[in-house]
Protein backbone atom coordinates (compact mmCIF):
# COMPACT_ATOMS: atom_id res chain seq x y z
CA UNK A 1 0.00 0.00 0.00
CA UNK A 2 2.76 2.71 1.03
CA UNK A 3 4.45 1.82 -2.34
CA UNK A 4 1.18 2.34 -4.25
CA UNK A 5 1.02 5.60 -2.26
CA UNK A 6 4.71 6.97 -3.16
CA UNK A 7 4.43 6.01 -6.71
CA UNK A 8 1.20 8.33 -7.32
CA UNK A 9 2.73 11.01 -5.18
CA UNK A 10 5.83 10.08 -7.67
CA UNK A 11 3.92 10.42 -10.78
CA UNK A 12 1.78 13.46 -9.73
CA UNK A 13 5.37 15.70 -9.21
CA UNK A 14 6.37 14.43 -12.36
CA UNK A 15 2.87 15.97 -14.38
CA UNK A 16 3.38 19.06 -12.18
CA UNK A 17 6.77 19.67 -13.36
CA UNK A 18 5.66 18.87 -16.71
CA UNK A 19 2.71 21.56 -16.56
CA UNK A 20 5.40 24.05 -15.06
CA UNK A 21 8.16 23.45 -17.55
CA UNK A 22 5.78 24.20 -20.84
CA UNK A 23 4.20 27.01 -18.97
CA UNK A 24 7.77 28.63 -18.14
CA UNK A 25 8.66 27.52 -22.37
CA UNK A 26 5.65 30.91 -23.14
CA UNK A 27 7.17 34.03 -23.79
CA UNK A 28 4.94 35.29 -26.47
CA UNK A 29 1.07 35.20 -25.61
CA UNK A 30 -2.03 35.92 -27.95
CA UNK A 31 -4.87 36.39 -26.86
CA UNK A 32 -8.69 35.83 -27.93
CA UNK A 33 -12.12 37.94 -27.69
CA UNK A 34 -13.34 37.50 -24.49
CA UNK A 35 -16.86 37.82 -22.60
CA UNK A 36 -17.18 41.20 -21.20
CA UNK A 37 -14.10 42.61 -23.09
CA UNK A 38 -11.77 40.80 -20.10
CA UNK A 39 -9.21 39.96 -22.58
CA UNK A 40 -8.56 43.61 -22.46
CA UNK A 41 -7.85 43.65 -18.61
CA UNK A 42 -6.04 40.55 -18.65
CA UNK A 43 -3.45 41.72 -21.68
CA UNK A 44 -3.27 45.19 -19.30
CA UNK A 45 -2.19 43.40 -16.08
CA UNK A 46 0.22 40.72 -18.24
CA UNK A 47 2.01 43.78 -19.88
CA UNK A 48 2.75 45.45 -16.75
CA UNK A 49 3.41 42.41 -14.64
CA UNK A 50 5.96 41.90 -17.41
CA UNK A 51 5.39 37.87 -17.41
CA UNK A 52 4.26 37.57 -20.76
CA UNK A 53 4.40 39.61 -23.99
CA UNK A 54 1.18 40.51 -25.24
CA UNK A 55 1.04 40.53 -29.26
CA UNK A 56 -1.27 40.74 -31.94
CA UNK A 57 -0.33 38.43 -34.41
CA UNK A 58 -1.11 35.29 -33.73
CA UNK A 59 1.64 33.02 -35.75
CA UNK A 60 3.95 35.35 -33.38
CA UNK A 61 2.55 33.61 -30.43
CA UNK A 62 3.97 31.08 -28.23
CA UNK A 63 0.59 30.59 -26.50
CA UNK A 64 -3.03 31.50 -27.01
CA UNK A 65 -5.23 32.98 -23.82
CA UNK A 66 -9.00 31.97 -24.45
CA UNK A 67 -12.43 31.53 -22.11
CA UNK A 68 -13.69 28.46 -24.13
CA UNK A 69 -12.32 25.70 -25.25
CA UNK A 70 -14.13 22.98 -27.73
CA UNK A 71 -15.85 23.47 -31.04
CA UNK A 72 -15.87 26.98 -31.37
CA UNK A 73 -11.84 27.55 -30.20
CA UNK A 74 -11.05 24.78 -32.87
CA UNK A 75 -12.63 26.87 -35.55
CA UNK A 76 -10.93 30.06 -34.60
CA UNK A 77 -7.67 28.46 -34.46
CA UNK A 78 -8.28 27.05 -37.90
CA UNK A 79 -8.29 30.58 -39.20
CA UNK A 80 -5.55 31.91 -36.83
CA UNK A 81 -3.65 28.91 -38.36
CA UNK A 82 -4.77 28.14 -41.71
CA UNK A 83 -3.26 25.17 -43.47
CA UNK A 84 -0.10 24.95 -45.12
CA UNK A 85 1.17 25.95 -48.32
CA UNK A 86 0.85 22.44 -49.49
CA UNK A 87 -3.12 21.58 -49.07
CA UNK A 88 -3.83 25.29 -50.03
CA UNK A 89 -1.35 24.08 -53.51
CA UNK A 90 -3.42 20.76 -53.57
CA UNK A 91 -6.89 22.40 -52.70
CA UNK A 92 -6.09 25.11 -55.74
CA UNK A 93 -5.27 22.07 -57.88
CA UNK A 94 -8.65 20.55 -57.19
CA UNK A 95 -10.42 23.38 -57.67
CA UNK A 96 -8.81 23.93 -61.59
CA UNK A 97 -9.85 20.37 -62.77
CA UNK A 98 -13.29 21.07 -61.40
CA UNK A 99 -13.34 24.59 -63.29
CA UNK A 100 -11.91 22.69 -66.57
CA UNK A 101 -14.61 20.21 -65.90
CA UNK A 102 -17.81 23.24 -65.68
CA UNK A 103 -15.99 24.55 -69.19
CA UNK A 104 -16.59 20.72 -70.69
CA UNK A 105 -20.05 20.58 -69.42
CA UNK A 106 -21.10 24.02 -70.30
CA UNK A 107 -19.90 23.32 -73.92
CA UNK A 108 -21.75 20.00 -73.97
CA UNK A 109 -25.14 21.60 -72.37
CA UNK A 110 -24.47 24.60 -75.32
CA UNK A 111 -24.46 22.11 -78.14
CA UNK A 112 -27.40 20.29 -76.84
CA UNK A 113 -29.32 23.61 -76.63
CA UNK A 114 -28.76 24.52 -79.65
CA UNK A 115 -30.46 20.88 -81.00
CA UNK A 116 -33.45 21.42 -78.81
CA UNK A 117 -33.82 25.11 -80.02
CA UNK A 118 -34.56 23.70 -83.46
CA UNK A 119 -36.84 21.60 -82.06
CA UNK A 120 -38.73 24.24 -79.89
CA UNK A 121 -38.83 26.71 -82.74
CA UNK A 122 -41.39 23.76 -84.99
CA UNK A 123 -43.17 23.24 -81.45
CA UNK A 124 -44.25 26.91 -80.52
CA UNK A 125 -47.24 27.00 -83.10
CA UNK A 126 -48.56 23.60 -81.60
CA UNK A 127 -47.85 25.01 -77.64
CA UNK A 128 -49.48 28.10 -78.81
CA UNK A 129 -52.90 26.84 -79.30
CA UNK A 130 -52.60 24.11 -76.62
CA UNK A 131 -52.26 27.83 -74.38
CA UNK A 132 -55.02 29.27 -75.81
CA UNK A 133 -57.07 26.34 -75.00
CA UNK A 134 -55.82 26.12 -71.45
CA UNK A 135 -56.76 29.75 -70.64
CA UNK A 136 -60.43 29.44 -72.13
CA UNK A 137 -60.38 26.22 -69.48
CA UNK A 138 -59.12 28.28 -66.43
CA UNK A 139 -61.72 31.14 -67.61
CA UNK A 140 -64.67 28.67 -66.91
CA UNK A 141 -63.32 26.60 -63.80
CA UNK A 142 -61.49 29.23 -62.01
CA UNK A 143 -62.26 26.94 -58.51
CA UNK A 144 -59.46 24.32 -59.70
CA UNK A 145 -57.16 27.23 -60.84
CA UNK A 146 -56.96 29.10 -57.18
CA UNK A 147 -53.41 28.93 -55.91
CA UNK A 148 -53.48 27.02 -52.49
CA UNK A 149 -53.23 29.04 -48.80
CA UNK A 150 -51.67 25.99 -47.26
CA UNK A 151 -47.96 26.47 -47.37
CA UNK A 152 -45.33 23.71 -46.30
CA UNK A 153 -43.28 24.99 -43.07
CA UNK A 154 -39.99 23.49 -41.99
CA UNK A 155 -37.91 23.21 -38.94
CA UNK A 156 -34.63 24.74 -39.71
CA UNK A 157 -32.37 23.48 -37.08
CA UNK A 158 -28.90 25.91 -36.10
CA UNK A 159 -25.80 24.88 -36.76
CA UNK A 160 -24.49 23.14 -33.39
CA UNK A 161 -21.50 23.42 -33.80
CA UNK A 162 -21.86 27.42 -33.73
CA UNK A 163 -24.98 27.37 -31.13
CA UNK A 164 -23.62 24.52 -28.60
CA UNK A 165 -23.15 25.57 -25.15
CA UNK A 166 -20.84 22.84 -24.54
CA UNK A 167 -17.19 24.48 -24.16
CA UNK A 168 -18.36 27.64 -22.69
CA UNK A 169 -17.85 28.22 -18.60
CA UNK A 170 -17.93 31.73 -16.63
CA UNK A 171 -14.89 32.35 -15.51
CA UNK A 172 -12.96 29.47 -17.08
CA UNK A 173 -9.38 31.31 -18.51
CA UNK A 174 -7.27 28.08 -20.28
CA UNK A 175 -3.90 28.99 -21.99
CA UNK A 176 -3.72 26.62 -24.54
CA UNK A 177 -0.07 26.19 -26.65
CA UNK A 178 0.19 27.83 -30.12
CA UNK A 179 1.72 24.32 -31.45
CA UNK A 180 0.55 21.08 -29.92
CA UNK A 181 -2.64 23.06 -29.40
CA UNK A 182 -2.76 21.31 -25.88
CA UNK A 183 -3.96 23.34 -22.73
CA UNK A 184 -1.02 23.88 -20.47
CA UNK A 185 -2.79 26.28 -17.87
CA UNK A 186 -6.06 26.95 -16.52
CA UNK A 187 -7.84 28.74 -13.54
CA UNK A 188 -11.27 29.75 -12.70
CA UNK A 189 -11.95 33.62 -11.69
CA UNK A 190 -15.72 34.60 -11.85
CA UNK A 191 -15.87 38.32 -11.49
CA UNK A 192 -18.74 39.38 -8.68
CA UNK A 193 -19.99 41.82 -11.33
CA UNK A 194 -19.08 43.14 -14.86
CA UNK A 195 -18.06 46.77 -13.48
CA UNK A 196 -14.81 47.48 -15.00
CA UNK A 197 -13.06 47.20 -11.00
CA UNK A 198 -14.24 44.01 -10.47
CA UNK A 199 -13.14 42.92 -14.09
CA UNK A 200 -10.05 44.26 -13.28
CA UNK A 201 -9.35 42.91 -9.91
CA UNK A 202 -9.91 39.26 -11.31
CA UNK A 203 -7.39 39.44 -14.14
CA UNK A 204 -4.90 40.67 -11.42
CA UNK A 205 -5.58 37.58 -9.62
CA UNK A 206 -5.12 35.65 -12.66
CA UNK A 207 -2.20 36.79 -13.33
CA UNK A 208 -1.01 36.55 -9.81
CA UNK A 209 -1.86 32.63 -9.80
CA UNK A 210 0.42 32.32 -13.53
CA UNK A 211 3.50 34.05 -11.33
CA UNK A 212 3.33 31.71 -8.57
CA UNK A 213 3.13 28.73 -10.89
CA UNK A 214 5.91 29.84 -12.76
CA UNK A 215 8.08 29.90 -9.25
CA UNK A 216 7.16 26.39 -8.64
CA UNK A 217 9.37 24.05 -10.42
């Protein structure tokens, strides 16, 4: 049992160190739109704490700040990060046989038309009596011609991916690594109330609780 004991305590120090050592790696820190403008707060109290440098462009970041994490923060990152140069080559590839494709098919559809045109043009005195006759019919049974009131409705659904709650916590803050895109810090600091002092006061404590993680190694 004691040896079961002192190999979690063993193995807890060891992902402690591990958190510390790639939170003490950050130099560089971007960070994301936040509820309540706190980012702003936050990126005031890390530039004049002087633990992190604050930028604005994100490939210049060693770390990203962010309230959420999930489906949302994976589709921001995808445009903070787009792909490489390599599927964008590939992707622009794709997209020229498919154009050279539409210019086969339009040809194709143009040459047909132009068959069926000959064909329409020896039909039109035929379709114009057949009209003729159809509009003396709708004169004397106008019941069958009134348009319908009943209309089809459908439930449009959201996208949920866009409208899911999941991901979303008050006063979650997660520092998540520009590169392995793995979250190497986290705290939670509701704010009492969204007055600019209180929103201010809890991204001091914030970044007080980053300092005293980075002194424990």
């Amino acid at each position: 049992m004691d040896c079961m004991k002192r190999l979690a305590i063993l193995v807890l120090s060891a992902a402690a160190l591990a958190s510390a050592a790639d939170l003490s790696a950050v130099h560089n820190v971007y960070l994301l739109k936040m509820s309540k403008g706190f980012d702003q707060y936050l990126a005031n109290r890390l530039t004049n704490g002087k633990i992190f440098q604050v930028v604005t462009d994100p490939k210049m970041a060693d770390a990203i700040f962010t309230d959420q994490i999930g489906e949302g923060f994976e589709a921001k990152l995808k445009g903070l990060f787009p792909p490489p140069e390599d599927a964008t080559a590939e992707a622009s590839d794709q997209a020229g046989a498919a154009d050279q494709g539409d210019k086969a098919d339009k040809g194709e559809k143009a040459d047909k038309g132009d068959k069926a045109g000959k064909g329409d043009k020896a039909a039109k005195s035929g379709k114009a009596a057949k009209a003729a006759k159809a509009s003396a019919d709708a004169d004397e049974d106008t019941g069958d011609s009134a348009p319908s009131l009943v209309t089809d409705t459908v439930n449009k659904l959201d996208n949920p991916a866009v409208n899911s709650s999941f991901g979303r916590a008050k006063g979650m803050v997660f520092i998540v690594d520009a590169k392995s895109k793995q979250v190497i810090w986290s705290a939670y600091a509701l704010p009492k109330s969204t007055s600019s002092r209180e929103l201010d006061r809890t991204a001091s404590d914030i970044v007080s609780r980053i300092k005293r993680d980075l002194k424990t190694k």
